[in-house]
C-alpha atoms as a PDB file:
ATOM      1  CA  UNK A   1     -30.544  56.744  11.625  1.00  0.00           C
ATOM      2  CA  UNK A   2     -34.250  58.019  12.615  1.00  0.00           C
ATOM      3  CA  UNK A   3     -36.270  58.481   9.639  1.00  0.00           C
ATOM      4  CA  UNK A   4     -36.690  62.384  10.781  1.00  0.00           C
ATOM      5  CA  UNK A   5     -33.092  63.026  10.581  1.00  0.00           C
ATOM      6  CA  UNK A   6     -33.289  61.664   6.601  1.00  0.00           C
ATOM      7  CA  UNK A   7     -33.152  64.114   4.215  1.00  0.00           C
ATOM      8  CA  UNK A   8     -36.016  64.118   1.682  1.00  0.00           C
ATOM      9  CA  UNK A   9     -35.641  64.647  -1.954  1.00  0.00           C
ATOM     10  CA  UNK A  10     -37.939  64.968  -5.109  1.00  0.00           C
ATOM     11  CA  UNK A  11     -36.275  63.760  -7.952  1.00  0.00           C
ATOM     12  CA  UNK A  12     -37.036  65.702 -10.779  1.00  0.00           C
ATOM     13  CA  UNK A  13     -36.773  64.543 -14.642  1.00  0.00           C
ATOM     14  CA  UNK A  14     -38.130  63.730 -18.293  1.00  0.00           C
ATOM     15  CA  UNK A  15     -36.026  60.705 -18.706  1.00  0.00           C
ATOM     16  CA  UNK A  16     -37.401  57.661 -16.436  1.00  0.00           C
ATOM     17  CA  UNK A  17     -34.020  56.132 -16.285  1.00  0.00           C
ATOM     18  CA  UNK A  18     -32.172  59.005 -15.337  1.00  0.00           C
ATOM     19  CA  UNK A  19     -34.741  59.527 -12.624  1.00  0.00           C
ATOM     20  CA  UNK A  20     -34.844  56.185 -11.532  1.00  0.00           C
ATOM     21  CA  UNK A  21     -30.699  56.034 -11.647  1.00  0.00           C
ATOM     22  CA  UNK A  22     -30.555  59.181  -9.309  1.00  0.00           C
ATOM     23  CA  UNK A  23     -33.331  57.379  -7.089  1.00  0.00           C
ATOM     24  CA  UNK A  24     -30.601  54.548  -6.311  1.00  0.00           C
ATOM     25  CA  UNK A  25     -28.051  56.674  -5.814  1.00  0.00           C
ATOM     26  CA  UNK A  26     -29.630  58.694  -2.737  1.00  0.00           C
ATOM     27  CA  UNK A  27     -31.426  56.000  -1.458  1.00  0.00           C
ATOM     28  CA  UNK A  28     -28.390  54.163  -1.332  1.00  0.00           C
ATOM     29  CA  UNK A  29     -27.139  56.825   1.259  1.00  0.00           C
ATOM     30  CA  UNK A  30     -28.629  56.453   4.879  1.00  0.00           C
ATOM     31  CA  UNK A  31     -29.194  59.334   5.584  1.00  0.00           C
ATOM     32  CA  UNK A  32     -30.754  60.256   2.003  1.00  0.00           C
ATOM     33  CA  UNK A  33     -34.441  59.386   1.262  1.00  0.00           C
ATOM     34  CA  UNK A  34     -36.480  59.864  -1.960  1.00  0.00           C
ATOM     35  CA  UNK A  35     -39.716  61.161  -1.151  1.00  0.00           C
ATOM     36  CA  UNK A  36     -41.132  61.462  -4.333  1.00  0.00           C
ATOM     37  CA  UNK A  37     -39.952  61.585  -8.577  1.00  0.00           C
ATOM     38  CA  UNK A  38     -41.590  64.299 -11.015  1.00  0.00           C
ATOM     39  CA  UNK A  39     -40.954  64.214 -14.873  1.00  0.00           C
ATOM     40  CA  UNK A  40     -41.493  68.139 -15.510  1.00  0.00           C
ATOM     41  CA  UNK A  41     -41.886  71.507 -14.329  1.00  0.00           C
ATOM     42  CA  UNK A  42     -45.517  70.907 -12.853  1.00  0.00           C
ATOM     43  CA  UNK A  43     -45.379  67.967 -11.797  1.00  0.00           C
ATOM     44  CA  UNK A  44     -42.228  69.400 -10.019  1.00  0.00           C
ATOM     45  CA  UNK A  45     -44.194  72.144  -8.171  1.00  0.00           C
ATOM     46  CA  UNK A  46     -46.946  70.221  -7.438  1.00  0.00           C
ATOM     47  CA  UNK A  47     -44.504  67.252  -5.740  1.00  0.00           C
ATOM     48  CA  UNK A  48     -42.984  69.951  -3.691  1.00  0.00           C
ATOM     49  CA  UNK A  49     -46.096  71.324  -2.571  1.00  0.00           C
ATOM     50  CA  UNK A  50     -47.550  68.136  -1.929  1.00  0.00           C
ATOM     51  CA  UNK A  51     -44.449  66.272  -0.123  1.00  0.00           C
ATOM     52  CA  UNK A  52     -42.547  69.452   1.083  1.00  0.00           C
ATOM     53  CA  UNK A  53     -39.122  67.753   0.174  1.00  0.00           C
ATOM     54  CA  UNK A  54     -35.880  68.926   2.257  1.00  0.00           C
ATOM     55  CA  UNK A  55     -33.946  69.186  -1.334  1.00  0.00           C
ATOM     56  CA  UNK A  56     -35.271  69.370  -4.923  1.00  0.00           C
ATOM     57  CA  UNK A  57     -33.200  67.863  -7.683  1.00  0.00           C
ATOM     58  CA  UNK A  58     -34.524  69.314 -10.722  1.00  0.00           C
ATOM     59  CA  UNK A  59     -33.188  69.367 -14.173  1.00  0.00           C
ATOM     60  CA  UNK A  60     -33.308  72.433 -16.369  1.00  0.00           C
ATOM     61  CA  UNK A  61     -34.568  70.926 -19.767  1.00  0.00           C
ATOM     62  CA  UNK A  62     -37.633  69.433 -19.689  1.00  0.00           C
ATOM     63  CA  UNK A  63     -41.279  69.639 -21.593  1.00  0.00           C
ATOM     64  CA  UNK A  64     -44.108  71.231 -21.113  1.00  0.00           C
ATOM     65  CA  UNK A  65     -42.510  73.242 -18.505  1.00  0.00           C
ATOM     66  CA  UNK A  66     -39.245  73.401 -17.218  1.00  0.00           C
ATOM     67  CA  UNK A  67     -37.270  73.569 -14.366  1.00  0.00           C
ATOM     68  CA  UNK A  68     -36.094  76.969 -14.094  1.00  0.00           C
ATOM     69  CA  UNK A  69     -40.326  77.627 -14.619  1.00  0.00           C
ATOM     70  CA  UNK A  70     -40.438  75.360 -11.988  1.00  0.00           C
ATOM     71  CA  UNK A  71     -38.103  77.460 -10.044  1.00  0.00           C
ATOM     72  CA  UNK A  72     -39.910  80.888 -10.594  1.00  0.00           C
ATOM     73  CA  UNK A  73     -43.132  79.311  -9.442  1.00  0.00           C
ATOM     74  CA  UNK A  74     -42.045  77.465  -6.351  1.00  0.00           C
ATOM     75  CA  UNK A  75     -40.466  81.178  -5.414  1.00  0.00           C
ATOM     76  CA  UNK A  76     -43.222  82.733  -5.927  1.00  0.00           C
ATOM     77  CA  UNK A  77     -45.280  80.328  -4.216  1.00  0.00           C
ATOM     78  CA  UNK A  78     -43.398  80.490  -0.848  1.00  0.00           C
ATOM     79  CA  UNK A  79     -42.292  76.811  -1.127  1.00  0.00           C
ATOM     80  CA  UNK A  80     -38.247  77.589  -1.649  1.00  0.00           C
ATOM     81  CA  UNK A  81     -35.889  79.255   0.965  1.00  0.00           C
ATOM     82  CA  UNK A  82     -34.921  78.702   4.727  1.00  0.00           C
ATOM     83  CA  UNK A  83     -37.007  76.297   6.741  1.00  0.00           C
ATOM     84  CA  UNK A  84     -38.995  75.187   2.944  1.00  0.00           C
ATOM     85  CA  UNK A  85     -37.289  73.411   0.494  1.00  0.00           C
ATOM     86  CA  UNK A  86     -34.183  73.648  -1.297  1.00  0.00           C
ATOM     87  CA  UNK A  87     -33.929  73.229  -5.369  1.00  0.00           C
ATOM     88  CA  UNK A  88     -30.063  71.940  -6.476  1.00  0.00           C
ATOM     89  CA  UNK A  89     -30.172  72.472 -10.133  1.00  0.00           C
ATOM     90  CA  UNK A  90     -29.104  69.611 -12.290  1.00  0.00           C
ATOM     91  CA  UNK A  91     -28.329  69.268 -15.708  1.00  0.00           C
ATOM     92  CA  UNK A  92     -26.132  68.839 -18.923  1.00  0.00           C
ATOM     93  CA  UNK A  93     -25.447  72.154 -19.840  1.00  0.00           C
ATOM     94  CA  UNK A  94     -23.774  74.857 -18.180  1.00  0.00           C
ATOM     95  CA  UNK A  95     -24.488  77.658 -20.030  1.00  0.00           C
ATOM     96  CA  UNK A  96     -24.025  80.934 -17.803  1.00  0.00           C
ATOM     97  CA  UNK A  97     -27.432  82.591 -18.989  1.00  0.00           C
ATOM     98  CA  UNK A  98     -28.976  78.995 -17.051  1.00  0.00           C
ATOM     99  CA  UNK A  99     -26.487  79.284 -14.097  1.00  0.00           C
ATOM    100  CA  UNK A 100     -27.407  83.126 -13.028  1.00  0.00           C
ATOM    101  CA  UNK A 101     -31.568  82.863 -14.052  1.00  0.00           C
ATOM    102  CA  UNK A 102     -30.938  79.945 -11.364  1.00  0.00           C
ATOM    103  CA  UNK A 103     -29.001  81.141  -8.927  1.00  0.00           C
ATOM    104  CA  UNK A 104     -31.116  84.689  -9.153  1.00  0.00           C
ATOM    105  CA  UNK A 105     -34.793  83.078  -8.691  1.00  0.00           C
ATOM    106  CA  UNK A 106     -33.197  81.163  -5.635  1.00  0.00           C
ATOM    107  CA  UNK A 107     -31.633  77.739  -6.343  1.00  0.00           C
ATOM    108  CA  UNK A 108     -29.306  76.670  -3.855  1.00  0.00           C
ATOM    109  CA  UNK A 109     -26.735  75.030  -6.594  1.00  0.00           C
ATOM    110  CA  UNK A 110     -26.149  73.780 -10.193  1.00  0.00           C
ATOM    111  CA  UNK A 111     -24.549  70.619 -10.898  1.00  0.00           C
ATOM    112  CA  UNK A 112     -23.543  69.052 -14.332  1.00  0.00           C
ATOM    113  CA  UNK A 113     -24.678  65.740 -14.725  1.00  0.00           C
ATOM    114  CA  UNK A 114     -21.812  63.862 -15.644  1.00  0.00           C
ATOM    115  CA  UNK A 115     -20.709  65.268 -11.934  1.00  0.00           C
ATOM    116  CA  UNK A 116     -19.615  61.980  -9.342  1.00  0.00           C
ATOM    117  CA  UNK A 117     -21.842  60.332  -6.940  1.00  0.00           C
ATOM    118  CA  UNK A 118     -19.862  62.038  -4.504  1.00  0.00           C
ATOM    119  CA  UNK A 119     -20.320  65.377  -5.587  1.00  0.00           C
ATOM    120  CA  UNK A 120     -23.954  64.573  -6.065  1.00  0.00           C
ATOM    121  CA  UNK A 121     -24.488  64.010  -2.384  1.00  0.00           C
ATOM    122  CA  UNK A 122     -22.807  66.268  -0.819  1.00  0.00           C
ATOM    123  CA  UNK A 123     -24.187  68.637  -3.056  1.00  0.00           C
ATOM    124  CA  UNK A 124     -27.921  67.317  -1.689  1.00  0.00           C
ATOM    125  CA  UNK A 125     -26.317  67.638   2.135  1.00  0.00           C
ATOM    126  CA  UNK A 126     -25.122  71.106   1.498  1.00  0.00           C
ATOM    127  CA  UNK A 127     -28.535  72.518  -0.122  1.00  0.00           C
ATOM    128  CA  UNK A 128     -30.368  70.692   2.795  1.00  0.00           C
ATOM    129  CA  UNK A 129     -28.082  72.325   5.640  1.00  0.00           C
ATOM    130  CA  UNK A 130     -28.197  75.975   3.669  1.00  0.00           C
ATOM    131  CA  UNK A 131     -25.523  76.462   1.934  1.00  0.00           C
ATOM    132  CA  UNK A 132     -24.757  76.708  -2.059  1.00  0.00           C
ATOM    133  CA  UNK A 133     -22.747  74.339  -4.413  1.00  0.00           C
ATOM    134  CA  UNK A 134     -21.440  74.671  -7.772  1.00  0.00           C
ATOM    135  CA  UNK A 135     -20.315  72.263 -10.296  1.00  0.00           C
ATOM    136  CA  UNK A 136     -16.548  73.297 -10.535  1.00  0.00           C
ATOM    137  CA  UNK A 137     -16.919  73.182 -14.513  1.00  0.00           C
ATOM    138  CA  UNK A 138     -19.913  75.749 -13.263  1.00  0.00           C
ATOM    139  CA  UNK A 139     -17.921  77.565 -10.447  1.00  0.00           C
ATOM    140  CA  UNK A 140     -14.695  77.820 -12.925  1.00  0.00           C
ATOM    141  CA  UNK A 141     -17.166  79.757 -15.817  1.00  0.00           C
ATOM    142  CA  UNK A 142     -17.980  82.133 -12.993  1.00  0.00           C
ATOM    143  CA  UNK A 143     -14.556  83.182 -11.759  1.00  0.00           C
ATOM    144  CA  UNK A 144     -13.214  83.846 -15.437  1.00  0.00           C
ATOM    145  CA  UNK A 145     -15.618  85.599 -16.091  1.00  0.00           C
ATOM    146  CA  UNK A 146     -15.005  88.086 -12.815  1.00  0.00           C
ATOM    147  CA  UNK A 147     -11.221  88.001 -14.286  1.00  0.00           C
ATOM    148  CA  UNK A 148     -11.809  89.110 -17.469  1.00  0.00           C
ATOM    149  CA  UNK A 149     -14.013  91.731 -15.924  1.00  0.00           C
ATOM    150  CA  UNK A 150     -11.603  92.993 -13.238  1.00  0.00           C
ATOM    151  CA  UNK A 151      -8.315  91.708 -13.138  1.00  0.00           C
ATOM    152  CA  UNK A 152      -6.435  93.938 -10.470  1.00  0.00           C
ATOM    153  CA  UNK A 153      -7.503  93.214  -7.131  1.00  0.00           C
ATOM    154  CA  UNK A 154      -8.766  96.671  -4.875  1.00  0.00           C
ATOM    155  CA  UNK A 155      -7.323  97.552  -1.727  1.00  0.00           C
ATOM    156  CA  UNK A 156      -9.879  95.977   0.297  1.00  0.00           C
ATOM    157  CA  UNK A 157      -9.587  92.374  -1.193  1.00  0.00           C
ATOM    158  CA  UNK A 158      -6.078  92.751  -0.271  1.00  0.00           C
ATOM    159  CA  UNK A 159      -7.116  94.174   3.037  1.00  0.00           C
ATOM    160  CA  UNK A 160      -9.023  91.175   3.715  1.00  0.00           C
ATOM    161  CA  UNK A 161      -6.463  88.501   3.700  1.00  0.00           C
ATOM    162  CA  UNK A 162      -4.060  89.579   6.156  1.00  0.00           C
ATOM    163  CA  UNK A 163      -5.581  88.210   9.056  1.00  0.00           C
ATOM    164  CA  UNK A 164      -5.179  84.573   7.328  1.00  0.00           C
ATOM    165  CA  UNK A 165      -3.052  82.066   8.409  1.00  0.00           C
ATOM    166  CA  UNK A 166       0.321  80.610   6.118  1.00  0.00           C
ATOM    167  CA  UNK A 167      -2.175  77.456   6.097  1.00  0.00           C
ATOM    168  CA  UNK A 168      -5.332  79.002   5.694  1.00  0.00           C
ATOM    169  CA  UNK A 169      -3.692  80.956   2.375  1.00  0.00           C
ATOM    170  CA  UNK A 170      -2.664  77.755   0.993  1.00  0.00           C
ATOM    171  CA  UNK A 171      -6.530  76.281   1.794  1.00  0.00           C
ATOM    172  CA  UNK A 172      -7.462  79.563  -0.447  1.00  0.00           C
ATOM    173  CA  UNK A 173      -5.385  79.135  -3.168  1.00  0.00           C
ATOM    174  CA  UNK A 174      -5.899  75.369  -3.300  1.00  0.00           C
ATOM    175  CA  UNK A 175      -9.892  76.712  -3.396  1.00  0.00           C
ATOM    176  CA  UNK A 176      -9.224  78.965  -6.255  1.00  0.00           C
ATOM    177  CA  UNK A 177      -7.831  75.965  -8.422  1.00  0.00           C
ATOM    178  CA  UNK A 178     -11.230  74.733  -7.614  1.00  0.00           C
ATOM    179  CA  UNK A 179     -10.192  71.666  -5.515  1.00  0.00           C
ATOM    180  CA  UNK A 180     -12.449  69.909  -3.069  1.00  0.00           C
ATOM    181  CA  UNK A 181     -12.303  69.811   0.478  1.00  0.00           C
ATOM    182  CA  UNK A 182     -11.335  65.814   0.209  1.00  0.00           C
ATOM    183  CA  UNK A 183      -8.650  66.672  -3.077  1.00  0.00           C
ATOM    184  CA  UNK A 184      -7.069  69.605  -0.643  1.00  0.00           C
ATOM    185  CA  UNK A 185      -6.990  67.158   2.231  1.00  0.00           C
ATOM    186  CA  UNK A 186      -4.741  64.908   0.061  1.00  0.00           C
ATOM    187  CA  UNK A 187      -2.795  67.773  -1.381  1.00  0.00           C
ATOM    188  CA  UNK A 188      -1.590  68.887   2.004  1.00  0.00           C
ATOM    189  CA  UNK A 189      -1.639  65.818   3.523  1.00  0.00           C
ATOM    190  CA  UNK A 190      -4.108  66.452   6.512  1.00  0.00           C
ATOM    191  CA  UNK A 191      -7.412  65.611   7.712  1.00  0.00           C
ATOM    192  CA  UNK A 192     -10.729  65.932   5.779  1.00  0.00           C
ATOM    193  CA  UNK A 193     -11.846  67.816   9.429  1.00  0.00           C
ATOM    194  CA  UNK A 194      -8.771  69.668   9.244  1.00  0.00           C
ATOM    195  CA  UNK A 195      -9.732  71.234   5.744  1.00  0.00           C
ATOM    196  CA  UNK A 196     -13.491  71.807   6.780  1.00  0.00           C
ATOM    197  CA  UNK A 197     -12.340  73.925   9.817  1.00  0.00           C
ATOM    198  CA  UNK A 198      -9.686  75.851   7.759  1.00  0.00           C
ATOM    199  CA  UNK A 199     -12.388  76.596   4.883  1.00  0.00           C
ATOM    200  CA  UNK A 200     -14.668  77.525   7.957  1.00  0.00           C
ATOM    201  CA  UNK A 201     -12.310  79.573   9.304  1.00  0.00           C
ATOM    202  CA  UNK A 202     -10.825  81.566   5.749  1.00  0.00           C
ATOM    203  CA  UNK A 203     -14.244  82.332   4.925  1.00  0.00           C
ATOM    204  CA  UNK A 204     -14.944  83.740   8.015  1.00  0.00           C
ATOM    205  CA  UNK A 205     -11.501  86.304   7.898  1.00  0.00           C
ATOM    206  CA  UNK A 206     -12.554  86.856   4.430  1.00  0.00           C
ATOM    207  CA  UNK A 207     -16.115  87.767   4.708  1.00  0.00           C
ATOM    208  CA  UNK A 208     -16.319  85.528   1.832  1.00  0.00           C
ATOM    209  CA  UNK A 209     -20.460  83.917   2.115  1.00  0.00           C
ATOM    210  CA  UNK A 210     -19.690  81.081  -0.342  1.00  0.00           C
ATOM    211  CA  UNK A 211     -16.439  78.757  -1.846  1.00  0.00           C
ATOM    212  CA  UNK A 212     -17.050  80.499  -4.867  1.00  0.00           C
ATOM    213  CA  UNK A 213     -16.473  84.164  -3.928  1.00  0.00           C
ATOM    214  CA  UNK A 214     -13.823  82.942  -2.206  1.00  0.00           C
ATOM    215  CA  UNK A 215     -12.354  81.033  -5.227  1.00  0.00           C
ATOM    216  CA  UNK A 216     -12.966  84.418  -6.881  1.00  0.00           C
ATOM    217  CA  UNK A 217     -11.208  86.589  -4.235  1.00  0.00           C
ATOM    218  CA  UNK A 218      -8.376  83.980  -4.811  1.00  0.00           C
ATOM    219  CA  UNK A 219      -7.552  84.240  -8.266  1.00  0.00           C
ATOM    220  CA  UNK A 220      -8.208  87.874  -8.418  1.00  0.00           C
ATOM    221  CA  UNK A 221      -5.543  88.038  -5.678  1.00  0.00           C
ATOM    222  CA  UNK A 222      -2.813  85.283  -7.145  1.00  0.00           C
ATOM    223  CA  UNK A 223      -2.944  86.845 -10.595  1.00  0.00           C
ATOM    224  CA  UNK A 224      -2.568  90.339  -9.627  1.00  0.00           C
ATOM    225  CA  UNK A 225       0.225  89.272  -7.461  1.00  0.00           C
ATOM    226  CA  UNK A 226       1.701  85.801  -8.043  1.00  0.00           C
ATOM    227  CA  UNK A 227       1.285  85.070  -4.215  1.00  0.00           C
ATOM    228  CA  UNK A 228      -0.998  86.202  -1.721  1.00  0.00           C
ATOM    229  CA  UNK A 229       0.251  88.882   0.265  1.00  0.00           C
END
């Protein structure tokens, strides 16, 4: 693979080991590259400014300053967003006051750190192409907590899942139990392209922008009204 079609990351972390463990595990990938390593929420701003990283895995808890500082500051400098880099949040805790400050000041995901190697690259893949992840511990906090605030569906929810597909409602409920593209492949027995183009496709009928609104949309749905209608 040409070296410009790598993705760059800045691994960012207080412990050595953990940074040097995450190191091996994207360099390990071919198309993965680490640019750079940064031990707190300075050094983390001034790596991305300096190396202008395609993805920035930076923990939350760190000294001095930390990583949703880090965050904040890379915003307001310019240095996150389309075309810039992308931060993918990483970290221990999942506590939802760290998960929306995140998410709100721009961070393209939030992994927990006991998350697999998988998850941990294709979370780095999908922050580099655009899009958001969420741990499923992270993205499972979020949608009970939309339940318990709403638990009847409206009209419109309902009035956006008509257009789907017997298959495509089974990809959405299977998303709602917070499976994985590769888990729903081997729940229904098809190809890992065959889920991708069904997600593609029920987010798209939706309107849903994310997995995790339509996770949301899902269980809203299903609970209101045992099956989708």
């Amino acid at each position: 693979m040409p070296v410009s079609d790598q993705i760059s990351v800045v691994v960012v972390d207080d412990e050595p080991i953990i940074r040097a463990g995450l190191g091996a595990i994207l360099d390990s990938q071919a198309d993965l590259t680490v640019a750079g390593t940064a031990g707190d929420g300075e050094e983390a701003v001034e790596a991305c400014a300096r190396l202008r990283p395609d993805v920035l895995l930076l923990d939350i808890r760190m000294p001095r300053r930390n990583g949703l500082w880090a965050l904040a500051e890379l915003g307001r400098r310019g240095l996150l967003g389309p075309g810039r880099s992308q931060a993918l949040m990483l970290t221990t805790f999942d506590l939802d006051e760290y998960v929306d400050e995140a998410l709100a000041a721009g961070a393209s995901g939030f992994l927990l750190k006991n998350s697999s190697y998988e998850e941990l690259t294709g979370a780095v893949r999908a922050a580099a192409a655009g899009h958001r992840t969420l741990s499923p511990a992270v993205t499972a906090r979020i949608i009970e907590g939309h339940l318990r605030a709403r638990q009847r569906p409206s009209d419109q929810e309902l009035a956006r899942l008509r257009d789907l597909t017997e298959r495509e409602r089974d990809v959405l409920r299977l998303v709602g139990d917070g499976l994985s593209n590769a888990e729903i492949a081997d729940r229904l027995v098809v190809s890992l392209h065959t889920v991708k183009t069904h997600v593609s496709r029920m987010l798209t009928k939706t309107g849903c922008q994310s997995r995790a609104q339509a996770a949301v949309l899902a269980r809203n749905t299903v609970l209101a009204r045992n099956t989708l209608p």
